[in-house]
PDB file of N, CA and C in Angstrom:
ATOM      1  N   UNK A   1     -17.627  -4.974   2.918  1.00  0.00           N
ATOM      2  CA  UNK A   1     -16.933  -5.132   4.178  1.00  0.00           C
ATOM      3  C   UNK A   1     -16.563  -3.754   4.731  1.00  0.00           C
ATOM      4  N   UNK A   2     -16.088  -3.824   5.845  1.00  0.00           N
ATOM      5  CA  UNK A   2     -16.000  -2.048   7.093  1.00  0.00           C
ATOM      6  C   UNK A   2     -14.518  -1.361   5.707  1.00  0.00           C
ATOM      7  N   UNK A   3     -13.654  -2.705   5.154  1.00  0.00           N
ATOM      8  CA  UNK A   3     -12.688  -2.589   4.724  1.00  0.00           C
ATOM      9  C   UNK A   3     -12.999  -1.500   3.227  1.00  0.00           C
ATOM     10  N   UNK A   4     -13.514  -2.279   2.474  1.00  0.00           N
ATOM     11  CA  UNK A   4     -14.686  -1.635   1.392  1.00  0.00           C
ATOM     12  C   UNK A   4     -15.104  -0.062   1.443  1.00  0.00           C
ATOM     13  N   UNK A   5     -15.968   0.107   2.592  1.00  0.00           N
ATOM     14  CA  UNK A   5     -16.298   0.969   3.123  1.00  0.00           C
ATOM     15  C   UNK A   5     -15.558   2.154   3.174  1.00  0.00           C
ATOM     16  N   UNK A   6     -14.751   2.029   4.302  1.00  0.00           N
ATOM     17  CA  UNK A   6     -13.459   2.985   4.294  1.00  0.00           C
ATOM     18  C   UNK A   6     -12.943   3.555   2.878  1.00  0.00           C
ATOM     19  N   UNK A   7     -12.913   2.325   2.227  1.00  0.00           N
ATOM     20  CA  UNK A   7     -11.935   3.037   0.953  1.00  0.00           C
ATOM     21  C   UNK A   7     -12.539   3.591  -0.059  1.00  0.00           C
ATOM     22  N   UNK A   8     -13.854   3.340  -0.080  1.00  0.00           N
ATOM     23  CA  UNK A   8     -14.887   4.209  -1.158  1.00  0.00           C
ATOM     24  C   UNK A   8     -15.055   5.361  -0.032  1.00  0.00           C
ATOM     25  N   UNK A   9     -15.206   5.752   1.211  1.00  0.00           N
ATOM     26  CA  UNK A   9     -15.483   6.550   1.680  1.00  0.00           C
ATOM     27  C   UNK A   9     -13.834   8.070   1.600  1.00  0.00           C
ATOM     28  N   UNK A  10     -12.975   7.367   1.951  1.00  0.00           N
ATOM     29  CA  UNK A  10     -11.437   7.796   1.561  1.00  0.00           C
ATOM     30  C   UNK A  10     -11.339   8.205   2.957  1.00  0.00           C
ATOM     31  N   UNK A  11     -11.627   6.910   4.243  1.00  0.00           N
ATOM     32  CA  UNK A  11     -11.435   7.347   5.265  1.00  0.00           C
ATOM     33  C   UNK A  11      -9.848   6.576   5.842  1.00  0.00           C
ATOM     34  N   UNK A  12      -8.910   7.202   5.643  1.00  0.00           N
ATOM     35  CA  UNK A  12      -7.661   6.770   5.845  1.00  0.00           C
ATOM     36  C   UNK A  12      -7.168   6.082   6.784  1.00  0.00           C
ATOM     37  N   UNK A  13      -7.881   6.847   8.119  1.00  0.00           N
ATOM     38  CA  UNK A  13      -7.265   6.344   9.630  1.00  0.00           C
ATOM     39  C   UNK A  13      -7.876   5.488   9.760  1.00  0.00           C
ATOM     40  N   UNK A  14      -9.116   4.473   9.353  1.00  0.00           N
ATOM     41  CA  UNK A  14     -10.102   3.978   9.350  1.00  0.00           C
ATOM     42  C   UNK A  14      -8.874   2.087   8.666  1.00  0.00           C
ATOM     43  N   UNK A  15      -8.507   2.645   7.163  1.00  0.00           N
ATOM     44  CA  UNK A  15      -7.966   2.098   6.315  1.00  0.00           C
ATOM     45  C   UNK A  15      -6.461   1.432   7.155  1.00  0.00           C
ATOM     46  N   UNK A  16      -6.455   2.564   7.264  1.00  0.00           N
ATOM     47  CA  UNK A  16      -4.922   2.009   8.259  1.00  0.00           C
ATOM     48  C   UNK A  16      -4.897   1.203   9.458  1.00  0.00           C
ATOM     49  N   UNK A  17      -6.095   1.614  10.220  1.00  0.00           N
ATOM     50  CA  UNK A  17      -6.597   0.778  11.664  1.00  0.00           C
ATOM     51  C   UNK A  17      -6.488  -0.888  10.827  1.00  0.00           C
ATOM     52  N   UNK A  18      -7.429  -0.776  10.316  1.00  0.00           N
ATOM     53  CA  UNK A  18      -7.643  -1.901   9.749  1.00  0.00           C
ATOM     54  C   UNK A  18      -6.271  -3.074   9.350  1.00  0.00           C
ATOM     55  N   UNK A  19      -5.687  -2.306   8.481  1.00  0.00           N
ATOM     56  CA  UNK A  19      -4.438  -2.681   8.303  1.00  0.00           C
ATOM     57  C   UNK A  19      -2.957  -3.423   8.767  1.00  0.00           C
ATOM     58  N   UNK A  20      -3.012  -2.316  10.087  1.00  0.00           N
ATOM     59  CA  UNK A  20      -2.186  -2.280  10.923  1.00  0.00           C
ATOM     60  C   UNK A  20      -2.604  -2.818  11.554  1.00  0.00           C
ATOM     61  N   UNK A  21      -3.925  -3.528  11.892  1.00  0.00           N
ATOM     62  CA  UNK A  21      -4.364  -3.879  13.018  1.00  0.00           C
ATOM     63  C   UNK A  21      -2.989  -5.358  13.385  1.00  0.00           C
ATOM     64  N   UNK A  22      -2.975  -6.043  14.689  1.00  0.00           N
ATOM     65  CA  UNK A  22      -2.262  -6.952  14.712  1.00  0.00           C
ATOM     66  C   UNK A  22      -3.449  -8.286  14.999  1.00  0.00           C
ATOM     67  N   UNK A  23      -4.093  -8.057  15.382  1.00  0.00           N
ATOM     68  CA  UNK A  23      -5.581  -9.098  15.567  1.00  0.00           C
ATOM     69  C   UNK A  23      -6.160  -9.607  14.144  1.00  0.00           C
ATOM     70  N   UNK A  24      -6.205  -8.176  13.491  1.00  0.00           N
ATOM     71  CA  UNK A  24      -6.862  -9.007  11.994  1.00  0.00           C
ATOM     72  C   UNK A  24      -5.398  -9.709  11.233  1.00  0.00           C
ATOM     73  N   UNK A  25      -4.324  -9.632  11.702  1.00  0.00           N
ATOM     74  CA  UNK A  25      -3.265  -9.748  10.727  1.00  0.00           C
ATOM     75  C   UNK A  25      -3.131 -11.903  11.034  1.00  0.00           C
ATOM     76  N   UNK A  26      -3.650 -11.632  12.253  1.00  0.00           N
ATOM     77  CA  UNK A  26      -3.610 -12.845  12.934  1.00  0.00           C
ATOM     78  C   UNK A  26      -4.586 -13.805  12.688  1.00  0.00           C
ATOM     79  N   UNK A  27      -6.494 -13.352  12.139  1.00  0.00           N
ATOM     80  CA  UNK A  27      -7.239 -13.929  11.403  1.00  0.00           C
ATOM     81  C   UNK A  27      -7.725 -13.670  10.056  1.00  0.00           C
ATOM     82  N   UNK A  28      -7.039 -13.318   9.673  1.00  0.00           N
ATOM     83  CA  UNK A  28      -6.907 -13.279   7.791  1.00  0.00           C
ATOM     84  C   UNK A  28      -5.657 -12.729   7.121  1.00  0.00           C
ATOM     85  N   UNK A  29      -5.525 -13.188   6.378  1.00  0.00           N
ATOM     86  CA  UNK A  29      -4.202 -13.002   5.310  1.00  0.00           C
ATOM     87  C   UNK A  29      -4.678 -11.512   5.079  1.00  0.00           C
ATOM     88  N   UNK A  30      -3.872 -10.760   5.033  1.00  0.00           N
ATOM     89  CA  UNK A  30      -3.969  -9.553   4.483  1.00  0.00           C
ATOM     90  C   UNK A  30      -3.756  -9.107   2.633  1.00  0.00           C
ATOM     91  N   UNK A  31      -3.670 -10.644   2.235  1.00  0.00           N
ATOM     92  CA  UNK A  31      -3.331 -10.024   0.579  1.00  0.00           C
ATOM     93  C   UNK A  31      -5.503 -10.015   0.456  1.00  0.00           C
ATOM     94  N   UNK A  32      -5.772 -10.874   1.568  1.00  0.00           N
ATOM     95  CA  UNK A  32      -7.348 -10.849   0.967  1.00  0.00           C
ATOM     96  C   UNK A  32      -8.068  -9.549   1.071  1.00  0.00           C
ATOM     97  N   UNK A  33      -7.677  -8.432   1.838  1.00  0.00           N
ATOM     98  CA  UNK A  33      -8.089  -7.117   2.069  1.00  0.00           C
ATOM     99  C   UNK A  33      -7.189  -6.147   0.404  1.00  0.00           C
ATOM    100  N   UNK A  34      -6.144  -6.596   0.682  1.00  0.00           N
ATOM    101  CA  UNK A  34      -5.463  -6.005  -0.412  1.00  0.00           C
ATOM    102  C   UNK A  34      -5.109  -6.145  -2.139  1.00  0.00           C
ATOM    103  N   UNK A  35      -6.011  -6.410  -2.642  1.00  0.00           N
ATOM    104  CA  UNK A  35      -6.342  -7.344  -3.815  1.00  0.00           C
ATOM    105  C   UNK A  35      -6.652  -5.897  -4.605  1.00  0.00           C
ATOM    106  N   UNK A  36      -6.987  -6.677  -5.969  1.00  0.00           N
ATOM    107  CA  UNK A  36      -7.038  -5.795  -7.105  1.00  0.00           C
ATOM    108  C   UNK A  36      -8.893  -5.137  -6.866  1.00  0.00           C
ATOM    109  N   UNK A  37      -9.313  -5.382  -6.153  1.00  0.00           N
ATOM    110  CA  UNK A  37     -10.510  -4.554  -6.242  1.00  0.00           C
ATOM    111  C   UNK A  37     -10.314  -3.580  -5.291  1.00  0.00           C
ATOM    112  N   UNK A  38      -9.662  -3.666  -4.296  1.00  0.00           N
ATOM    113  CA  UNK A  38      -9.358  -2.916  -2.831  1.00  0.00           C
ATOM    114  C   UNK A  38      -8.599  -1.181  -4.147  1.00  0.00           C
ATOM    115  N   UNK A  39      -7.470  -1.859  -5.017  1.00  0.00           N
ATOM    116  CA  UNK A  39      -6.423  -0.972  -5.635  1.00  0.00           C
ATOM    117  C   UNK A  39      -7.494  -0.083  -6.283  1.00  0.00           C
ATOM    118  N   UNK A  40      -8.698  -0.599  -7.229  1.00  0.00           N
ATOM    119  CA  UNK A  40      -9.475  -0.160  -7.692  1.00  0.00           C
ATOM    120  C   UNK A  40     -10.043   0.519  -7.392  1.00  0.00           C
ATOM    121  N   UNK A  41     -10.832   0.276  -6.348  1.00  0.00           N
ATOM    122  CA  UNK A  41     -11.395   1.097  -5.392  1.00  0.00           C
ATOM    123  C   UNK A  41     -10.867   2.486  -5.327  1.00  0.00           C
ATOM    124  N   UNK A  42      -9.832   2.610  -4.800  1.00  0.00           N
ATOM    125  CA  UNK A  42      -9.166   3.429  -4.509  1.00  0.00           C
ATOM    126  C   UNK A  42      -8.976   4.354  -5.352  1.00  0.00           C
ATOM    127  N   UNK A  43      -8.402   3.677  -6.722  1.00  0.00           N
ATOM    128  CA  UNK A  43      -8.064   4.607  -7.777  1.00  0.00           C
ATOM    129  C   UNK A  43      -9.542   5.102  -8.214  1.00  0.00           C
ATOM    130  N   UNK A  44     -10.563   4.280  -7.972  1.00  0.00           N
ATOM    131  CA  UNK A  44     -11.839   4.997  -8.841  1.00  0.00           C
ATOM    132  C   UNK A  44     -12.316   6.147  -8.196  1.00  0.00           C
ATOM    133  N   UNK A  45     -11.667   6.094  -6.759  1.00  0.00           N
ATOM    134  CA  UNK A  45     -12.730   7.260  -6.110  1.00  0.00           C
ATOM    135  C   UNK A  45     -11.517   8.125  -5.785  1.00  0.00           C
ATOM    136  N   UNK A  46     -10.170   8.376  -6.208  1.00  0.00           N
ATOM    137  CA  UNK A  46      -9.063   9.496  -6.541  1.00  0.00           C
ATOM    138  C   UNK A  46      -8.710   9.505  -4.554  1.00  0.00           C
ATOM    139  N   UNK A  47      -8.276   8.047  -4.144  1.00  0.00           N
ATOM    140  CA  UNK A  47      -7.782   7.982  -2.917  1.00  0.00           C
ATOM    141  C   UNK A  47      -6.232   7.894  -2.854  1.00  0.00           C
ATOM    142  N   UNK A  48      -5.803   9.013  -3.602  1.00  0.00           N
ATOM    143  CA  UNK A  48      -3.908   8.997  -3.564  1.00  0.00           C
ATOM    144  C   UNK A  48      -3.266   8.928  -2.128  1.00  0.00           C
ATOM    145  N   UNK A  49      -4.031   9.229  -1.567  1.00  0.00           N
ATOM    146  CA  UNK A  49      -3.611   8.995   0.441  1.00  0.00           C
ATOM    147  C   UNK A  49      -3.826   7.597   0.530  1.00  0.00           C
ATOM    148  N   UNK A  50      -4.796   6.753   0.126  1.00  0.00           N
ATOM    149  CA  UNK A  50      -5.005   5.275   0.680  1.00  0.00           C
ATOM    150  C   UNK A  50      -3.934   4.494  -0.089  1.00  0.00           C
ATOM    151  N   UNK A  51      -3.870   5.126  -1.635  1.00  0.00           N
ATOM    152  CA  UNK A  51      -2.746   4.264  -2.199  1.00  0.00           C
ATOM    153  C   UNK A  51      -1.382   4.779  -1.926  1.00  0.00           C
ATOM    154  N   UNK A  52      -0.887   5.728  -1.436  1.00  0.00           N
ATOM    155  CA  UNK A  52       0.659   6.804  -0.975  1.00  0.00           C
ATOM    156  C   UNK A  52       0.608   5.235   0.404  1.00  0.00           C
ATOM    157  N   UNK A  53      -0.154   5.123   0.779  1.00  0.00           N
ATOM    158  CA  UNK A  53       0.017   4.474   2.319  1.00  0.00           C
ATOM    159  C   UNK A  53       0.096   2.844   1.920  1.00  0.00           C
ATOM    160  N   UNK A  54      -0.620   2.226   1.327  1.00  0.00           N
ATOM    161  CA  UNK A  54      -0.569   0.815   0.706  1.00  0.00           C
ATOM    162  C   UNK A  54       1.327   0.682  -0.133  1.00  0.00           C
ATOM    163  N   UNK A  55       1.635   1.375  -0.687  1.00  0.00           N
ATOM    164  CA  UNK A  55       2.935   1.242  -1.009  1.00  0.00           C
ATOM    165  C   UNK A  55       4.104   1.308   0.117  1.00  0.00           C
ATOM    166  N   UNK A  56       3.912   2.785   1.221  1.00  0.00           N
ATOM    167  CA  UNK A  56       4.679   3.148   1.766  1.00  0.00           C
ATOM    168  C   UNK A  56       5.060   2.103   2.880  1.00  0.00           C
ATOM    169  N   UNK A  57       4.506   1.267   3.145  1.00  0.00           N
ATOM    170  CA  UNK A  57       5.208   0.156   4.388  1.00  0.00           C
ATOM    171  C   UNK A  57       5.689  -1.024   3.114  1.00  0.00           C
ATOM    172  N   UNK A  58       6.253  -1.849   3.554  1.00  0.00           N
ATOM    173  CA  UNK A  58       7.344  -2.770   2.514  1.00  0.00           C
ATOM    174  C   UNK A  58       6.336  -3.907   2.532  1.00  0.00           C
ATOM    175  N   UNK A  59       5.359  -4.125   4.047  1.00  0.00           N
ATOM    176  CA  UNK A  59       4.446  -5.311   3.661  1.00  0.00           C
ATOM    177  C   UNK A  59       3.421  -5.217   2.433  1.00  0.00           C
ATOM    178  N   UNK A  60       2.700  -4.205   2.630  1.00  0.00           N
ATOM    179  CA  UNK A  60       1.831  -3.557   1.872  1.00  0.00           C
ATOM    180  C   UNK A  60       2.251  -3.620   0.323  1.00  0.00           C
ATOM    181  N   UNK A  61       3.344  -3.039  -0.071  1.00  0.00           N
ATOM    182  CA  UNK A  61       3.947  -2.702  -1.204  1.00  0.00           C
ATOM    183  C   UNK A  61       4.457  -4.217  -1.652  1.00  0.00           C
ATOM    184  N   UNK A  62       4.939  -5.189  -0.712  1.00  0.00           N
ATOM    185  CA  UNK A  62       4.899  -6.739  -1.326  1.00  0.00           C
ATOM    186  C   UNK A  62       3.499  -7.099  -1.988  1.00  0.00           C
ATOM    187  N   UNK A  63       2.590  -6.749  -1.211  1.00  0.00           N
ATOM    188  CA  UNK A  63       1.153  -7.636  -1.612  1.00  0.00           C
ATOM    189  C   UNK A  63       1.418  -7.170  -3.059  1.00  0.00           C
ATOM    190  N   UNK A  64       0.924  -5.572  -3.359  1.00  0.00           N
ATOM    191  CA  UNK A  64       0.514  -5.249  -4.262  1.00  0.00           C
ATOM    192  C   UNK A  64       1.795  -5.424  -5.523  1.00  0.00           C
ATOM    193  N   UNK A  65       2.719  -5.677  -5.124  1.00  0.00           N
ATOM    194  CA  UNK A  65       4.221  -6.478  -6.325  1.00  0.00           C
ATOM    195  C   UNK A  65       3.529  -7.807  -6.772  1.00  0.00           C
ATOM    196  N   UNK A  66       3.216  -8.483  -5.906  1.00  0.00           N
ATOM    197  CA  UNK A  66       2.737 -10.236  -6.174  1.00  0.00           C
ATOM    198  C   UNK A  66       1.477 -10.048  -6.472  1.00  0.00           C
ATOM    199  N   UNK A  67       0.538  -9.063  -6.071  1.00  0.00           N
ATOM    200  CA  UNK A  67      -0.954  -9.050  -7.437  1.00  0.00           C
ATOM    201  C   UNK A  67      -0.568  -8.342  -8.622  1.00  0.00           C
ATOM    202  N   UNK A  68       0.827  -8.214  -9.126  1.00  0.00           N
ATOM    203  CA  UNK A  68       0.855  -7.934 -10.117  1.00  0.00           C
ATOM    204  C   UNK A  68       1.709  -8.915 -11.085  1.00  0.00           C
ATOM    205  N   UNK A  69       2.433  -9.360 -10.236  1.00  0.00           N
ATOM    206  CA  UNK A  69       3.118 -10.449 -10.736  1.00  0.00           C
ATOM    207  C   UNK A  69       1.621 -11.734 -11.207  1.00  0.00           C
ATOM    208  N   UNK A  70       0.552 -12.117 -10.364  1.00  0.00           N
ATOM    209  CA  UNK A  70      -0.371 -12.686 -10.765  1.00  0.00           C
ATOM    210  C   UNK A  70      -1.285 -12.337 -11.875  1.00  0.00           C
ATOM    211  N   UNK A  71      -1.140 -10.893 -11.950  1.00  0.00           N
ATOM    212  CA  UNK A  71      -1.909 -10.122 -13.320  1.00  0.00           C
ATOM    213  C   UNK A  71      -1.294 -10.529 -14.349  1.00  0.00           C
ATOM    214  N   UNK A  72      -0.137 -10.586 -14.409  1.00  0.00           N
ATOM    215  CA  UNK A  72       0.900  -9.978 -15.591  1.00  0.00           C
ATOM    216  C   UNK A  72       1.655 -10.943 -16.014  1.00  0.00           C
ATOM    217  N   UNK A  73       1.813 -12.183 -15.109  1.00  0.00           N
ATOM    218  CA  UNK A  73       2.933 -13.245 -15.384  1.00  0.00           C
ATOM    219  C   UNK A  73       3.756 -13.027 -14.584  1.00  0.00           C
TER     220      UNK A  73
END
């Protein structure tokens, strides 16, 4: 996906458009962009800007609390 893309590429403003968008927020759940392969992603290709930004808003930083709460119990 463009979503995918971005984050193996470590294109941030790209990541964030996406994100922030208010149109996509309106046709898809955003935990489905933000899931444990999205985190992966990120960490595999050393994107500390894509993940500094996934924590730093409180929505963002919920998803990734409750895919861990689903990991972990």
């Amino acid at each position: 996906t463009p979503f995918d893309i971005a984050l193996m590429k470590g294109h941030l403003k790209c990541v964030k458009h996406l994100i922030l968008s208010s149109w996509i927020e309106k046709k898809l759940d955003l935990k489905q962009l933000i899931n444990a392969n999205a985190i992966k992603s990120a960490i595999d290709h050393d994107r500390l800007d894509i993940l500094s930004f996934f924590v730093s808003h409180p929505k963002q930083f919920a998803y990734i609390i409750d895919l861990l709460i689903e990991h972990n119990g």
